[in-house]
PDBML (XML) file of the C-alpha atoms, coordinates in Angstrom:
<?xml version="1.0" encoding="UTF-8" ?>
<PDBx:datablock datablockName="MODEL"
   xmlns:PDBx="http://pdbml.pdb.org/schema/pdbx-v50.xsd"
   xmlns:xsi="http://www.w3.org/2001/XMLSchema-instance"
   xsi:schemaLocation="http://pdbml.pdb.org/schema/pdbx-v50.xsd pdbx-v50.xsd">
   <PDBx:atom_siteCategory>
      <PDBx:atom_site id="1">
         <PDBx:B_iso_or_equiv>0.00</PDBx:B_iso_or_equiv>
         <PDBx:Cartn_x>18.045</PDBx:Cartn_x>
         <PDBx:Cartn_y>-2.325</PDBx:Cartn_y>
         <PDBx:Cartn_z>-11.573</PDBx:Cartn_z>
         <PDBx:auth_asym_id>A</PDBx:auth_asym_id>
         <PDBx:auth_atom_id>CA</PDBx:auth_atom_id>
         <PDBx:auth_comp_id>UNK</PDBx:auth_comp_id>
         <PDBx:auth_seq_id>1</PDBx:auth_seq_id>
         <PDBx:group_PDB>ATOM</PDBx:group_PDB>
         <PDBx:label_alt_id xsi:nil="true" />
         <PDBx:label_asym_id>A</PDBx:label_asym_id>
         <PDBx:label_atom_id>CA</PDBx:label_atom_id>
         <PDBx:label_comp_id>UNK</PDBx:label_comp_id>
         <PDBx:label_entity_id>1</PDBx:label_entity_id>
         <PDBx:label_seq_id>1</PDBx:label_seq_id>
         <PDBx:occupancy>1.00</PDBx:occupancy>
         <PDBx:pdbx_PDB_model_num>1</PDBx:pdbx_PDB_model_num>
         <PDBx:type_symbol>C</PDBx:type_symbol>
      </PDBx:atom_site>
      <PDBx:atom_site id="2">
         <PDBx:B_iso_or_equiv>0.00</PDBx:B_iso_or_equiv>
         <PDBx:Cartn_x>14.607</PDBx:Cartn_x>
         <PDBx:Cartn_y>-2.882</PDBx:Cartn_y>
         <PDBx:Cartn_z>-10.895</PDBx:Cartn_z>
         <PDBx:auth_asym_id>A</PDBx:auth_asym_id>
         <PDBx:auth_atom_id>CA</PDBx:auth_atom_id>
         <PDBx:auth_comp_id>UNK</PDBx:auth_comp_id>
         <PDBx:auth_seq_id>2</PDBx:auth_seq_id>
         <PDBx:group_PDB>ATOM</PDBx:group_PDB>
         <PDBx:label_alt_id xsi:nil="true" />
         <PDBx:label_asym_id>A</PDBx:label_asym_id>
         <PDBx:label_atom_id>CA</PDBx:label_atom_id>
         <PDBx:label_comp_id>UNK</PDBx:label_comp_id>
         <PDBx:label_entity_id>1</PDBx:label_entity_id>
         <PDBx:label_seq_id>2</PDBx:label_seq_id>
         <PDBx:occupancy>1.00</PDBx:occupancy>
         <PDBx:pdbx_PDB_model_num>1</PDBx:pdbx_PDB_model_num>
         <PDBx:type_symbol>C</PDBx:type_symbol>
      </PDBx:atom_site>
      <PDBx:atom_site id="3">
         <PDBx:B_iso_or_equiv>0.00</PDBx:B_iso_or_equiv>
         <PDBx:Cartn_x>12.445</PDBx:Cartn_x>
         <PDBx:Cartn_y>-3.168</PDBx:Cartn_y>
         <PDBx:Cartn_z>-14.417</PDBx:Cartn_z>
         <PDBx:auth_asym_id>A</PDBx:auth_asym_id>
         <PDBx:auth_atom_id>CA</PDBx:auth_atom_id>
         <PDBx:auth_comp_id>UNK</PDBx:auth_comp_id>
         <PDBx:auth_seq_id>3</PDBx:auth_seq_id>
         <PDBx:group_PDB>ATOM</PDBx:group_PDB>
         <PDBx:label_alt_id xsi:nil="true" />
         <PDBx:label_asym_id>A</PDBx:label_asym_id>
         <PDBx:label_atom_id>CA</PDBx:label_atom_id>
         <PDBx:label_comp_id>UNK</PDBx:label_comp_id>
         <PDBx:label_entity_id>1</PDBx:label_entity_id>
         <PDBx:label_seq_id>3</PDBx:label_seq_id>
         <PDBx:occupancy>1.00</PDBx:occupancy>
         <PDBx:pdbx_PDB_model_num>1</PDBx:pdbx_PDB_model_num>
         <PDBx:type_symbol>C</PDBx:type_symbol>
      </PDBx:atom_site>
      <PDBx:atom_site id="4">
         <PDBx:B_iso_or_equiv>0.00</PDBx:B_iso_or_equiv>
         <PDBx:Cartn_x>8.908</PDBx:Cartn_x>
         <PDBx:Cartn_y>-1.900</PDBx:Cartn_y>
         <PDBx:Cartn_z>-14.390</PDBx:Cartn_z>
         <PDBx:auth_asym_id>A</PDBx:auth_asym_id>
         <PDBx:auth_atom_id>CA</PDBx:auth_atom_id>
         <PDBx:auth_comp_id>UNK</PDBx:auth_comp_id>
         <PDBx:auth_seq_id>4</PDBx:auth_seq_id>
         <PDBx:group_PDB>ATOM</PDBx:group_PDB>
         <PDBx:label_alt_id xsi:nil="true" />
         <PDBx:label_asym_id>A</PDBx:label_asym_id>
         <PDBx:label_atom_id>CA</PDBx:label_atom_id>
         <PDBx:label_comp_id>UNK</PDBx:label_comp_id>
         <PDBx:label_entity_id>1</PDBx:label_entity_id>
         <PDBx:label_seq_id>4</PDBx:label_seq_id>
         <PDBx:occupancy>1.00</PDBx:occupancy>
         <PDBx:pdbx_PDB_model_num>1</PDBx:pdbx_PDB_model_num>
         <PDBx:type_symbol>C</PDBx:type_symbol>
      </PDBx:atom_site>
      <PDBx:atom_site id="5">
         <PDBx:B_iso_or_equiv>0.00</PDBx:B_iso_or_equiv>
         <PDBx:Cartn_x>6.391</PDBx:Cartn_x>
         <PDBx:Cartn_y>-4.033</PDBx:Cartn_y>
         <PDBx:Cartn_z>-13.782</PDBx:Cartn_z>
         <PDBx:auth_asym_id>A</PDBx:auth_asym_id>
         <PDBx:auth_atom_id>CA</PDBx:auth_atom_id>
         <PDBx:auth_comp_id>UNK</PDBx:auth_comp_id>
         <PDBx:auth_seq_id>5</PDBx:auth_seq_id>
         <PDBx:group_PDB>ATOM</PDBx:group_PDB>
         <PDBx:label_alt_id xsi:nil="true" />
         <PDBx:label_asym_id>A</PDBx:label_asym_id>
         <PDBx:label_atom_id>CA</PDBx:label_atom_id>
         <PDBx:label_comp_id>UNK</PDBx:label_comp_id>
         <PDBx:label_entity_id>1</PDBx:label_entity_id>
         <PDBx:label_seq_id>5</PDBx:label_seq_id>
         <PDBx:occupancy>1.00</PDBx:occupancy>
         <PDBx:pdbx_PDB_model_num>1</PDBx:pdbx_PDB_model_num>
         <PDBx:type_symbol>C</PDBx:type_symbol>
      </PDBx:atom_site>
      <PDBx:atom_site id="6">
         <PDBx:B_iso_or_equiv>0.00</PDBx:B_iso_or_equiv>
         <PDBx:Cartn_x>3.180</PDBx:Cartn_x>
         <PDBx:Cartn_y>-4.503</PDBx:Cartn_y>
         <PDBx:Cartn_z>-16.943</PDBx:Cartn_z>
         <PDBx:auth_asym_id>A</PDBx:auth_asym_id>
         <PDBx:auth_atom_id>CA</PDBx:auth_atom_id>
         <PDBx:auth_comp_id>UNK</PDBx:auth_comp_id>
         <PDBx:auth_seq_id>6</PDBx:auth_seq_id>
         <PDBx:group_PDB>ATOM</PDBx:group_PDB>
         <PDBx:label_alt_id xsi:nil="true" />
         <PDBx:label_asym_id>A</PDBx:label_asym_id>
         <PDBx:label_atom_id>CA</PDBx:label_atom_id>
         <PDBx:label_comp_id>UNK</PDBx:label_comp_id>
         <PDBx:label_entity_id>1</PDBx:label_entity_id>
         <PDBx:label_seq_id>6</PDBx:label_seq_id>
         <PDBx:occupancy>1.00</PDBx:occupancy>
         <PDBx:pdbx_PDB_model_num>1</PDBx:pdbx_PDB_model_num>
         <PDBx:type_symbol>C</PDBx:type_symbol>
      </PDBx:atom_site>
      <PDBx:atom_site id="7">
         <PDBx:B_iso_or_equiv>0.00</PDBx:B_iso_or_equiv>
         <PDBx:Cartn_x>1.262</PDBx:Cartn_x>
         <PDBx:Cartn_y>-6.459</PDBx:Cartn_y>
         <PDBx:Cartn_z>-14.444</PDBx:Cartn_z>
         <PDBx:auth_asym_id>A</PDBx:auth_asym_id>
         <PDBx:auth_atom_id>CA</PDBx:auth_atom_id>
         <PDBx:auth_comp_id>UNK</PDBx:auth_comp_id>
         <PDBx:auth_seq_id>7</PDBx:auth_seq_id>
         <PDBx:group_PDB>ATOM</PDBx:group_PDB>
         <PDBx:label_alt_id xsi:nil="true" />
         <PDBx:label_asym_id>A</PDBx:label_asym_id>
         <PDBx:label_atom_id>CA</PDBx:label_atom_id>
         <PDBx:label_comp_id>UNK</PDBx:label_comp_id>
         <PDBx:label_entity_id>1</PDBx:label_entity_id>
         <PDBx:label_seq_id>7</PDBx:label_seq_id>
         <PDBx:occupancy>1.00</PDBx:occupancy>
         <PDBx:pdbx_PDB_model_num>1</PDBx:pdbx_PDB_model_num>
         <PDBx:type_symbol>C</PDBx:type_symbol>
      </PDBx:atom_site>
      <PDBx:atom_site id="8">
         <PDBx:B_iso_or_equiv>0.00</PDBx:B_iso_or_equiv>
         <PDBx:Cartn_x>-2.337</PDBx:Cartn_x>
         <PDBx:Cartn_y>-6.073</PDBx:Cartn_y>
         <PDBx:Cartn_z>-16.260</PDBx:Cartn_z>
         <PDBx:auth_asym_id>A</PDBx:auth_asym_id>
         <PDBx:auth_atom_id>CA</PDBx:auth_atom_id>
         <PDBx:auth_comp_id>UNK</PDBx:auth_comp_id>
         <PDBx:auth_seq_id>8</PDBx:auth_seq_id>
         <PDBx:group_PDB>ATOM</PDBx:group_PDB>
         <PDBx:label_alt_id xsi:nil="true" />
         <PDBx:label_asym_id>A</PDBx:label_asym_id>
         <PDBx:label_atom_id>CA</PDBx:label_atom_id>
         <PDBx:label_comp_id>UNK</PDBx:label_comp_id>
         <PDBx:label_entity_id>1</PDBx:label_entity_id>
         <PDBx:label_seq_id>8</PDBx:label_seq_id>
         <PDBx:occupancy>1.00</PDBx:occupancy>
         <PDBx:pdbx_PDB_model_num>1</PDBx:pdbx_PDB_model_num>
         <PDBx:type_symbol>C</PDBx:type_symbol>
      </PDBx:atom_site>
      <PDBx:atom_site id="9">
         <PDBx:B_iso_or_equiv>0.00</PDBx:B_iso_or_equiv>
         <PDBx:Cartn_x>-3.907</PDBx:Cartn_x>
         <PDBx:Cartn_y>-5.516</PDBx:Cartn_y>
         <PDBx:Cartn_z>-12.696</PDBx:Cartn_z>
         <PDBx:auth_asym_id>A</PDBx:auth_asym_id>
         <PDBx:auth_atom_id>CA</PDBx:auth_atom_id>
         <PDBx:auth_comp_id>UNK</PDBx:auth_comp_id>
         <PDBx:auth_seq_id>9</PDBx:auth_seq_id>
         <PDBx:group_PDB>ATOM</PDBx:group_PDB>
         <PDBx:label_alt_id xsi:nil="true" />
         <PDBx:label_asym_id>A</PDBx:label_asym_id>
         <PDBx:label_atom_id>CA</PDBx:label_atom_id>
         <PDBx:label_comp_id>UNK</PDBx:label_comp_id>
         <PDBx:label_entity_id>1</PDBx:label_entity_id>
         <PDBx:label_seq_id>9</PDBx:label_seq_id>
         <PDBx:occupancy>1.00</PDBx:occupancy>
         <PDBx:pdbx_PDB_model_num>1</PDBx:pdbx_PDB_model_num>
         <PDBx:type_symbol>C</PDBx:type_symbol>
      </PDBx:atom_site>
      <PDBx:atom_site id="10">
         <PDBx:B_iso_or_equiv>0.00</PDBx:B_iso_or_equiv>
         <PDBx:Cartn_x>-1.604</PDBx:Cartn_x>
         <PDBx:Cartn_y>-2.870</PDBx:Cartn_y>
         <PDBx:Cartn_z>-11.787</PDBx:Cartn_z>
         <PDBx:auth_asym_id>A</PDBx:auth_asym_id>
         <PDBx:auth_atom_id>CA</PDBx:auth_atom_id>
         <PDBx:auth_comp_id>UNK</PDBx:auth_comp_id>
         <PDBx:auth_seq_id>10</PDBx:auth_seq_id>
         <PDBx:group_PDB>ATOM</PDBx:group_PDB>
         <PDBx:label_alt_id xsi:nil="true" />
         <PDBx:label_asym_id>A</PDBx:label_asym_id>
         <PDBx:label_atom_id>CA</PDBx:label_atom_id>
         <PDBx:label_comp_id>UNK</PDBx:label_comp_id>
         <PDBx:label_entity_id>1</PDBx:label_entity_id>
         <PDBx:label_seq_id>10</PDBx:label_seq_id>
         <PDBx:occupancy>1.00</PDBx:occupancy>
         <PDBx:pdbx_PDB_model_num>1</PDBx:pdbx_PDB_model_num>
         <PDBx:type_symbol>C</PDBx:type_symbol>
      </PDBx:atom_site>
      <PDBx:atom_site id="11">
         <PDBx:B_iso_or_equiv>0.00</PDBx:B_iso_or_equiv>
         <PDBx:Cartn_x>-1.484</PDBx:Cartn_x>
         <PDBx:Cartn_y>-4.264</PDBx:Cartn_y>
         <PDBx:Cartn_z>-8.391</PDBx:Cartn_z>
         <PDBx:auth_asym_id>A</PDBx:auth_asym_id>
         <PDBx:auth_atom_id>CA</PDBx:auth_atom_id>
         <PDBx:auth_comp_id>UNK</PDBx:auth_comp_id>
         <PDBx:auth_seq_id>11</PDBx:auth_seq_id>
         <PDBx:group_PDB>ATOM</PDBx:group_PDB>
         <PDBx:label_alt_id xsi:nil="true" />
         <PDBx:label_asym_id>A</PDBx:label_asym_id>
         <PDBx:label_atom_id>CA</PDBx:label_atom_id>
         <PDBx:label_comp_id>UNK</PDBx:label_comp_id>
         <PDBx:label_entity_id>1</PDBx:label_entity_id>
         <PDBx:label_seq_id>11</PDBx:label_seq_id>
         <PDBx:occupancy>1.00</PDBx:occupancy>
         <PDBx:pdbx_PDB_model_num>1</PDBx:pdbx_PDB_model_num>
         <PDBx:type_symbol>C</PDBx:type_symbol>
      </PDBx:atom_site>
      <PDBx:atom_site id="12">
         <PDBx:B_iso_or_equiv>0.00</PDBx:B_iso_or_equiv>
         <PDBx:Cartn_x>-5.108</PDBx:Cartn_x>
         <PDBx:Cartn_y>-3.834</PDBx:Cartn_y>
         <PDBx:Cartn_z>-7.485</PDBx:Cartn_z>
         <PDBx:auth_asym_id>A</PDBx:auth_asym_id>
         <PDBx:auth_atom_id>CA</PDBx:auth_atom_id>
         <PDBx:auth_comp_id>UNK</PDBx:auth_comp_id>
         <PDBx:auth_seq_id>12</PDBx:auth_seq_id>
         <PDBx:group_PDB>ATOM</PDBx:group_PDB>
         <PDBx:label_alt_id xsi:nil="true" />
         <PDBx:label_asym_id>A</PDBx:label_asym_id>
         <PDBx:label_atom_id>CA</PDBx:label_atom_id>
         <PDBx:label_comp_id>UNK</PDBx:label_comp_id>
         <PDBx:label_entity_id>1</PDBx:label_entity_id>
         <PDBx:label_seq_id>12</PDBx:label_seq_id>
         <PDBx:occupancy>1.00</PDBx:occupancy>
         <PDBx:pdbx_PDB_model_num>1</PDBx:pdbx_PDB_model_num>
         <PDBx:type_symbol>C</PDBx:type_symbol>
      </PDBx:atom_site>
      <PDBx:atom_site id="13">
         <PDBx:B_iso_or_equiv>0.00</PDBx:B_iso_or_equiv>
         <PDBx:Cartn_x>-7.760</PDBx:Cartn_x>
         <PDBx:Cartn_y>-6.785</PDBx:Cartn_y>
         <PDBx:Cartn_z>-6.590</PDBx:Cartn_z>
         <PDBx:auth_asym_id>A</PDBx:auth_asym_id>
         <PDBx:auth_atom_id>CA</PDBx:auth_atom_id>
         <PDBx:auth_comp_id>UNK</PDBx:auth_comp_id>
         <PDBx:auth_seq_id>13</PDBx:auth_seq_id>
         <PDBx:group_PDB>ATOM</PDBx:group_PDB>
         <PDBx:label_alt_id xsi:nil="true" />
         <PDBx:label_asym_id>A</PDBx:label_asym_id>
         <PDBx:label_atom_id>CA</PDBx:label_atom_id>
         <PDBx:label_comp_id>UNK</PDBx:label_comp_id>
         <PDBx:label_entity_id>1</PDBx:label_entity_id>
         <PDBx:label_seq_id>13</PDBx:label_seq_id>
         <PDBx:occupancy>1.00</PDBx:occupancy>
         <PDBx:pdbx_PDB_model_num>1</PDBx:pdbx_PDB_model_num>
         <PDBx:type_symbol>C</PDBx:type_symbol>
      </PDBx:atom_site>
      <PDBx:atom_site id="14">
         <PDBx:B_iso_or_equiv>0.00</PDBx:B_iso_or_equiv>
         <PDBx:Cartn_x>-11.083</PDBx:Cartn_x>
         <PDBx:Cartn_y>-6.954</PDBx:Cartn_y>
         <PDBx:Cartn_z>-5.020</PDBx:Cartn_z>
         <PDBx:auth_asym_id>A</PDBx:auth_asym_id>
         <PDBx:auth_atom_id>CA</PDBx:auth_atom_id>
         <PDBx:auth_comp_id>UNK</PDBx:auth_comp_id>
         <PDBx:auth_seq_id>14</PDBx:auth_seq_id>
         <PDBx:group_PDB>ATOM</PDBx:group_PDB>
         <PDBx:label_alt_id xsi:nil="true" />
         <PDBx:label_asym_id>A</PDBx:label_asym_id>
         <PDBx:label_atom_id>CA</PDBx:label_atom_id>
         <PDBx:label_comp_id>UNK</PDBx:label_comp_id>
         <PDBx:label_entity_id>1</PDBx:label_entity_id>
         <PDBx:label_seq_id>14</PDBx:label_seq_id>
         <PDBx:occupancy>1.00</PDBx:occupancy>
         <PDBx:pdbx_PDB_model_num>1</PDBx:pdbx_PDB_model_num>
         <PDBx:type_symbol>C</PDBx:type_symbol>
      </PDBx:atom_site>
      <PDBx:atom_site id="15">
         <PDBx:B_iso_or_equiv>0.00</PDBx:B_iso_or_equiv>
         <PDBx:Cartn_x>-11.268</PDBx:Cartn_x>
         <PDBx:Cartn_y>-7.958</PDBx:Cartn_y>
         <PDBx:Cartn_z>-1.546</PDBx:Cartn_z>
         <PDBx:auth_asym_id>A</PDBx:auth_asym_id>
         <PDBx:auth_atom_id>CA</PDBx:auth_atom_id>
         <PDBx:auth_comp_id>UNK</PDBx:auth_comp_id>
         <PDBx:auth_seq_id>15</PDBx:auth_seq_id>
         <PDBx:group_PDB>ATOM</PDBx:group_PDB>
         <PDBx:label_alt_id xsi:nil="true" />
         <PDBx:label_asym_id>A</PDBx:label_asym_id>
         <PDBx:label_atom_id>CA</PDBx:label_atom_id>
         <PDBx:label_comp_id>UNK</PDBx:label_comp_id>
         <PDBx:label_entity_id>1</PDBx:label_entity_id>
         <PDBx:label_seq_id>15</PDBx:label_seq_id>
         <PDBx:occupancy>1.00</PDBx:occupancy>
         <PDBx:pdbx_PDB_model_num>1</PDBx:pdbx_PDB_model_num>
         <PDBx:type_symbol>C</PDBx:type_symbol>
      </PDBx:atom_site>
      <PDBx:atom_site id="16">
         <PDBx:B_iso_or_equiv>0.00</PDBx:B_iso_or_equiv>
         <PDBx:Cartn_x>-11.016</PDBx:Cartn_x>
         <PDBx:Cartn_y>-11.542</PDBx:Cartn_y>
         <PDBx:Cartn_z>-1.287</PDBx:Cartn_z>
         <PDBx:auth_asym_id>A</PDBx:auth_asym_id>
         <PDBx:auth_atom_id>CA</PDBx:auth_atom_id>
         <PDBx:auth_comp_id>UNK</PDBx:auth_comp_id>
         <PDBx:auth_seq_id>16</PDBx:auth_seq_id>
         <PDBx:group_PDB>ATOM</PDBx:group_PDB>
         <PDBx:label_alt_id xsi:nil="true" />
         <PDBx:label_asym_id>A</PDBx:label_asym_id>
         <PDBx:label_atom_id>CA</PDBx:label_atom_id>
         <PDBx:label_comp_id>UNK</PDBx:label_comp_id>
         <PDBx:label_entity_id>1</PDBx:label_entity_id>
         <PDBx:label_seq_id>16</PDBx:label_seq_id>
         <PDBx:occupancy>1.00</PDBx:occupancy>
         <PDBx:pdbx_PDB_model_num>1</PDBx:pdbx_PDB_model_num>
         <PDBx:type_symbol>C</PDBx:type_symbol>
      </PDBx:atom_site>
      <PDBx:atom_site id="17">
         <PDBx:B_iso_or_equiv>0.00</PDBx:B_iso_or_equiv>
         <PDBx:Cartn_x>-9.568</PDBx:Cartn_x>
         <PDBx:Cartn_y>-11.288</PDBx:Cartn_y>
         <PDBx:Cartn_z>-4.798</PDBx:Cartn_z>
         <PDBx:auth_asym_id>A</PDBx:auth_asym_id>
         <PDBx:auth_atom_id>CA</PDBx:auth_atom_id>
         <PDBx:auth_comp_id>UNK</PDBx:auth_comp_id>
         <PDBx:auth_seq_id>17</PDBx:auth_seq_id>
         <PDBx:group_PDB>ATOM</PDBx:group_PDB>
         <PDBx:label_alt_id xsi:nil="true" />
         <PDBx:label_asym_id>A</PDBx:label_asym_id>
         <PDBx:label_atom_id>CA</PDBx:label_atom_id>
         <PDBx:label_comp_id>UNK</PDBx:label_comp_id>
         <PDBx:label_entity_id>1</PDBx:label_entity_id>
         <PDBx:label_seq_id>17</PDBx:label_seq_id>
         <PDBx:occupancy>1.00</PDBx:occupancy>
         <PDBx:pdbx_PDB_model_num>1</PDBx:pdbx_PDB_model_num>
         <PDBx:type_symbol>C</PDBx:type_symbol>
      </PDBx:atom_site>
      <PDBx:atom_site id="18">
         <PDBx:B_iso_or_equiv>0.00</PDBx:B_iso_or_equiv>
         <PDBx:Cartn_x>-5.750</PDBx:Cartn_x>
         <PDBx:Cartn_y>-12.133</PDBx:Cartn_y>
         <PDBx:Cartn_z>-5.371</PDBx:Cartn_z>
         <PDBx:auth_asym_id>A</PDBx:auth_asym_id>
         <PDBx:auth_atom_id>CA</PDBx:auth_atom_id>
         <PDBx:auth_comp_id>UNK</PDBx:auth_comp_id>
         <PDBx:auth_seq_id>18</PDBx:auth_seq_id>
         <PDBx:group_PDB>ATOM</PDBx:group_PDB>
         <PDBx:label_alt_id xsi:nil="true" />
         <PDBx:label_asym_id>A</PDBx:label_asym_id>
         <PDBx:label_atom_id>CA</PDBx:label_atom_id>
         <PDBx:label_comp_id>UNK</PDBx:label_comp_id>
         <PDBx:label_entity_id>1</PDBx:label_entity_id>
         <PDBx:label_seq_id>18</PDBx:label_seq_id>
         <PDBx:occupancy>1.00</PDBx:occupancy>
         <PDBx:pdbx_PDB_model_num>1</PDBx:pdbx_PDB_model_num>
         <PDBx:type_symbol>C</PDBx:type_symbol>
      </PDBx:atom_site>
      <PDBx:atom_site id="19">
         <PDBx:B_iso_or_equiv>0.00</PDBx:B_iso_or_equiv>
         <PDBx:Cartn_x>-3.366</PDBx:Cartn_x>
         <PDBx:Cartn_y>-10.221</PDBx:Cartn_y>
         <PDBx:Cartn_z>-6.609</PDBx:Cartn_z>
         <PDBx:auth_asym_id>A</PDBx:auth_asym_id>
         <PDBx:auth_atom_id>CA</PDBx:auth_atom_id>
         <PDBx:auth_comp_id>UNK</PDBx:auth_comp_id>
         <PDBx:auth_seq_id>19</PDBx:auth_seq_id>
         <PDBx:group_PDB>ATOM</PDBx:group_PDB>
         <PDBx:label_alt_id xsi:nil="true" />
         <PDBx:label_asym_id>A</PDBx:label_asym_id>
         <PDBx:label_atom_id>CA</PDBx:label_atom_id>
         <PDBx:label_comp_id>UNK</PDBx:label_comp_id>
         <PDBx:label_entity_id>1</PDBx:label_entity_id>
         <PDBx:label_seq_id>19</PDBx:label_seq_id>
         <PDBx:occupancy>1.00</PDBx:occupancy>
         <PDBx:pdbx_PDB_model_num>1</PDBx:pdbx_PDB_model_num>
         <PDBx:type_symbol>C</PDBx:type_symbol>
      </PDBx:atom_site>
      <PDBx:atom_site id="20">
         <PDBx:B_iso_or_equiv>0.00</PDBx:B_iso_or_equiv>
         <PDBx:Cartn_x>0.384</PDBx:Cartn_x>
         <PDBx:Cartn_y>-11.123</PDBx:Cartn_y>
         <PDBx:Cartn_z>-8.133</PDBx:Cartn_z>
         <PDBx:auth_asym_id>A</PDBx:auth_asym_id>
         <PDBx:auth_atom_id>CA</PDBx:auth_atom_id>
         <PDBx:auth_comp_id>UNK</PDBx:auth_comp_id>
         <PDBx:auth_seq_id>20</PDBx:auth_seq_id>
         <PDBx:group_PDB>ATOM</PDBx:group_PDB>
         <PDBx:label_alt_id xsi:nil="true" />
         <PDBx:label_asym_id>A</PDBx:label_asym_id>
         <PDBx:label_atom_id>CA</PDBx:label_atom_id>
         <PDBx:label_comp_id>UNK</PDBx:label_comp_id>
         <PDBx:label_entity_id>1</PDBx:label_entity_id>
         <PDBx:label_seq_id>20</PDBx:label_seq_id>
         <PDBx:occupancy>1.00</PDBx:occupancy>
         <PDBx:pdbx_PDB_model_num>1</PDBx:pdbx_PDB_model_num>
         <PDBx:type_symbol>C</PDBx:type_symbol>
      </PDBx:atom_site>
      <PDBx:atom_site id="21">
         <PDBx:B_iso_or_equiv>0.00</PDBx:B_iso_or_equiv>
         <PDBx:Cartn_x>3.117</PDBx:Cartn_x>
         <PDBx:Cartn_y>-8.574</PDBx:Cartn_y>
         <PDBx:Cartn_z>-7.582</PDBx:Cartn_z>
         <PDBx:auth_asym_id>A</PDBx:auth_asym_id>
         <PDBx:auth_atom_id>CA</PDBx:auth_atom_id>
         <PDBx:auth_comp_id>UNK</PDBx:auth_comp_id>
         <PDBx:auth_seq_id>21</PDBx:auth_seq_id>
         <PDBx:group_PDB>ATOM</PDBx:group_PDB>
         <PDBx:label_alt_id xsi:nil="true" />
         <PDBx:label_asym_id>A</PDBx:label_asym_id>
         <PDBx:label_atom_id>CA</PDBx:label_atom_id>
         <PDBx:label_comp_id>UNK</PDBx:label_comp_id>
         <PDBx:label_entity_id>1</PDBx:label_entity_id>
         <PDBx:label_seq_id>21</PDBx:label_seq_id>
         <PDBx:occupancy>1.00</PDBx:occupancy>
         <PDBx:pdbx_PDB_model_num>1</PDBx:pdbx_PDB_model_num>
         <PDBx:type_symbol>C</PDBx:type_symbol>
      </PDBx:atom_site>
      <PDBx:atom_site id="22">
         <PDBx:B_iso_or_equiv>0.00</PDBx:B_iso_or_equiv>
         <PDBx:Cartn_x>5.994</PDBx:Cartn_x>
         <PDBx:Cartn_y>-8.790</PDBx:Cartn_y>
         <PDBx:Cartn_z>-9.850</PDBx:Cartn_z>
         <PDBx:auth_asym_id>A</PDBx:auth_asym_id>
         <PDBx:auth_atom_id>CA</PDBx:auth_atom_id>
         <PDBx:auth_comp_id>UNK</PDBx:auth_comp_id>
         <PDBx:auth_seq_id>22</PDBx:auth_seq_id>
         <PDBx:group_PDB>ATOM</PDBx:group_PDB>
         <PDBx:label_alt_id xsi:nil="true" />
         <PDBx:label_asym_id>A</PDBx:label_asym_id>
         <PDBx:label_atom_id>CA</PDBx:label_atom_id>
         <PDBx:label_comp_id>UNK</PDBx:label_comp_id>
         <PDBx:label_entity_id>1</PDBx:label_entity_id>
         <PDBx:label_seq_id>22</PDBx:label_seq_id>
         <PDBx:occupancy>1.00</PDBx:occupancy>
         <PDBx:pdbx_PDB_model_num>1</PDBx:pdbx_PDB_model_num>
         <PDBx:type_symbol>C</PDBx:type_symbol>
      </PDBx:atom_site>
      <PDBx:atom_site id="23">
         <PDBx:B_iso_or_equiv>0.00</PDBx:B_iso_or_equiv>
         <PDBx:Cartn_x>9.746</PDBx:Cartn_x>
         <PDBx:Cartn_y>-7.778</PDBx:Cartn_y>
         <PDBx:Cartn_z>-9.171</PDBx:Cartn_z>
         <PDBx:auth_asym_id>A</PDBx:auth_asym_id>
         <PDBx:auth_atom_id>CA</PDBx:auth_atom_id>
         <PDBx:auth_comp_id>UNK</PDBx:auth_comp_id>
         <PDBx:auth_seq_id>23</PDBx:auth_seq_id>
         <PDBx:group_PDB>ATOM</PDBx:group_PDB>
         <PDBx:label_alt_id xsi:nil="true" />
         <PDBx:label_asym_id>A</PDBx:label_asym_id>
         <PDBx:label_atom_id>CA</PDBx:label_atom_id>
         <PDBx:label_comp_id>UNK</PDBx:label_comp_id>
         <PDBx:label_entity_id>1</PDBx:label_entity_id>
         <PDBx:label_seq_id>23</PDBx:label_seq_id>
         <PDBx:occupancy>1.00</PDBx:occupancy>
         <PDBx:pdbx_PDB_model_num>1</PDBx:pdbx_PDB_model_num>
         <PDBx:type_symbol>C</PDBx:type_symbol>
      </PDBx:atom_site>
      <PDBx:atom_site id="24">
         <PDBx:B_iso_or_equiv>0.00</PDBx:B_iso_or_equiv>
         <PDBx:Cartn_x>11.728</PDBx:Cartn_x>
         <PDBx:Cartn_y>-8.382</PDBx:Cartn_y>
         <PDBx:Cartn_z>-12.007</PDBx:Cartn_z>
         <PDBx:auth_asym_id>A</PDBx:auth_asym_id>
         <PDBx:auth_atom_id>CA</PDBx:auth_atom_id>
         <PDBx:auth_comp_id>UNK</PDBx:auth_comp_id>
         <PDBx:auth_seq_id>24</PDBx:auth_seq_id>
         <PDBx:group_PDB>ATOM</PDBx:group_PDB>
         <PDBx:label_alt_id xsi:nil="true" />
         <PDBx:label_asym_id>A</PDBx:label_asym_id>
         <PDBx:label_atom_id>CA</PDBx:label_atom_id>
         <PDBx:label_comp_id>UNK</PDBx:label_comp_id>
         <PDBx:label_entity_id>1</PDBx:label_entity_id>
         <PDBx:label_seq_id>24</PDBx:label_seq_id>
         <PDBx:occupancy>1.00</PDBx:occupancy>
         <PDBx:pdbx_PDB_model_num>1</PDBx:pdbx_PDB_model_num>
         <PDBx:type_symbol>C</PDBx:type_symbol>
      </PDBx:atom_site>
      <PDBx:atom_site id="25">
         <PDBx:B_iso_or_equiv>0.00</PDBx:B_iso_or_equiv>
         <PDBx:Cartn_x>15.586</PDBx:Cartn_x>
         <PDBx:Cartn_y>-7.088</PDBx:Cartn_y>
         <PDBx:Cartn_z>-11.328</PDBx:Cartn_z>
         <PDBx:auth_asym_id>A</PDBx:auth_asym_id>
         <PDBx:auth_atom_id>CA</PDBx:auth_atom_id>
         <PDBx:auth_comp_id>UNK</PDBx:auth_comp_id>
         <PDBx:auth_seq_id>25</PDBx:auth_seq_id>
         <PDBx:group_PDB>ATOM</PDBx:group_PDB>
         <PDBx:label_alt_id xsi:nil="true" />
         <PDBx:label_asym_id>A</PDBx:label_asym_id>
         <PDBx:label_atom_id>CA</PDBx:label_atom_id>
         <PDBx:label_comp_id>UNK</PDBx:label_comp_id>
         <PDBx:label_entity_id>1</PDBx:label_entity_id>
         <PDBx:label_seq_id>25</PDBx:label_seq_id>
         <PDBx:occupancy>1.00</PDBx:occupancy>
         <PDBx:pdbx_PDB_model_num>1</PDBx:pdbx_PDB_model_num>
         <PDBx:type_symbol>C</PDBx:type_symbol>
      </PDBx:atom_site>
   </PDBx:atom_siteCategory>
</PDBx:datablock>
C-alpha cells in the first residue's frame, strides 16, 4: 500500500531548483 506523501513542496521546484519525491509503502 502506497501511503500519501506530506512532502511540503508537493512535488514542485523552480527550475534549477531540486525537488525530493517521497514513496513511502
Amino acid at each position: 500500500d502506497i501511503l500519501n506523501d506530506d512532502s511540503p513542496d508537493g512535488g514542485v521546484a523552480p527550475e534549477n531548483g531540486s525537488v525530493r519525491l517521497r514513496c513511502k509503502a
